[in-house]
Protein backbone atom coordinates (compact mmCIF):
# COMPACT_ATOMS: atom_id res chain seq x y z
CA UNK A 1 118.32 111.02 126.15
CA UNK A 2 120.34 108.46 123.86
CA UNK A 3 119.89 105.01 124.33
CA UNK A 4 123.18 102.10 124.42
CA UNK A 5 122.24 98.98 122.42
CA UNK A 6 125.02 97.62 124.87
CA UNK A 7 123.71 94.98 127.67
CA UNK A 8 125.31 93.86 130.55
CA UNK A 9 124.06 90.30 129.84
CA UNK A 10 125.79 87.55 129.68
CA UNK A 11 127.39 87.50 126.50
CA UNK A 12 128.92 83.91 126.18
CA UNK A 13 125.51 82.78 125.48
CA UNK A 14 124.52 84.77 122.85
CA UNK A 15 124.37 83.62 119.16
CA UNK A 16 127.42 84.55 116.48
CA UNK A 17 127.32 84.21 112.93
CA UNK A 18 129.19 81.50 111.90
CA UNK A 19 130.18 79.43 108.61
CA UNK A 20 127.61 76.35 107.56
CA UNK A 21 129.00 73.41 106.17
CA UNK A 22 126.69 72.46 102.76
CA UNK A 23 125.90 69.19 104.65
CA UNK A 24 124.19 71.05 108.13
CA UNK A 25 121.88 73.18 105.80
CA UNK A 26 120.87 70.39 104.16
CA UNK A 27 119.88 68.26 107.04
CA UNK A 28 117.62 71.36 108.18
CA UNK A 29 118.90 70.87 111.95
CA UNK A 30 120.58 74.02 112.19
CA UNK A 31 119.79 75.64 115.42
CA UNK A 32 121.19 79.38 116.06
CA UNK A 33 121.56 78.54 120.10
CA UNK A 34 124.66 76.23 118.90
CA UNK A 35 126.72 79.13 117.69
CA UNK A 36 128.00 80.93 120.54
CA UNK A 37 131.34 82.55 121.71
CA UNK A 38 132.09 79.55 123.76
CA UNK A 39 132.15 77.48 120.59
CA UNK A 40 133.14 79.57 118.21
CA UNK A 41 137.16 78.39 118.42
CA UNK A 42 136.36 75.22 118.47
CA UNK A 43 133.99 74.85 115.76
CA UNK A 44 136.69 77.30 113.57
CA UNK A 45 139.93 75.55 114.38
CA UNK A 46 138.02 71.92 113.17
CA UNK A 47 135.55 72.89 110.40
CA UNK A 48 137.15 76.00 108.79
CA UNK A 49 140.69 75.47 107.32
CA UNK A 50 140.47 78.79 105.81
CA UNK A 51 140.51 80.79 109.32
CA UNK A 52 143.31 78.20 110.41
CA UNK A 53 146.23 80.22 109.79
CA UNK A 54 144.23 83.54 111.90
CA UNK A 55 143.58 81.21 114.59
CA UNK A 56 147.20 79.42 115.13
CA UNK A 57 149.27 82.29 114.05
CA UNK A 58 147.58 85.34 116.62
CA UNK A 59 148.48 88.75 115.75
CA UNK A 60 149.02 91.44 118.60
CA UNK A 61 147.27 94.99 117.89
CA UNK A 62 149.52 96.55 120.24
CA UNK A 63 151.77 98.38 117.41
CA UNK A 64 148.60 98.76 115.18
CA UNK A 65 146.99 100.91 118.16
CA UNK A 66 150.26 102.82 119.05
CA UNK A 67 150.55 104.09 115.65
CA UNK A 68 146.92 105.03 115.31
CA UNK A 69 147.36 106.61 118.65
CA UNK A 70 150.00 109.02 117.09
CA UNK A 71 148.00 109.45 114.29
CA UNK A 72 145.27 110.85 116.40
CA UNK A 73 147.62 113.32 118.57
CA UNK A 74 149.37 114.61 115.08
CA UNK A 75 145.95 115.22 113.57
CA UNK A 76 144.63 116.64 116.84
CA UNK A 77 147.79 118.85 117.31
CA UNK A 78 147.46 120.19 113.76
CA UNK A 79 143.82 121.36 114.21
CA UNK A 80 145.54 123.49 116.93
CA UNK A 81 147.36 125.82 114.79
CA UNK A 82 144.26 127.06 113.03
């Protein structure tokens, strides 16, 4: 029987990778429990002027999954005919 690496548990608390700023590694106070899903935004949208436009300018996957949707039933219609 397979086993799911997925958990029920509570997933805002769990740890993310995230982007260091040289000066946090070099104090040596980095702590993994302060990276989390709740902060994540946050710490983005003020440290990380990179992600800035991906964060104020959201993109909507709706038209992105519609056309993969299609994709699938052409593909899946074609193995039909064989």
């Amino acid at each position: 029987m397979p086993l799911s690496s997925v958990s029920l548990a509570d997933l805002s608390s769990r740890t993310n990778p995230m982007i260091l700023d040289w000066n946090e590694v070099k104090r040596k106070k980095i702590m993994p429990q302060n990276f989390t899903i709740k902060n994540m935004h946050k710490r983005l949208s003020e440290r990380c002027g990179f992600f800035k436009p991906v964060l104020d300018n959201k993109q909507s996957l709706r038209n992105a999954i519609e056309e993969a949707r299609k994709l699938f039933e052409k593909s899946k219609a074609g193995r039909g005919k064989r």
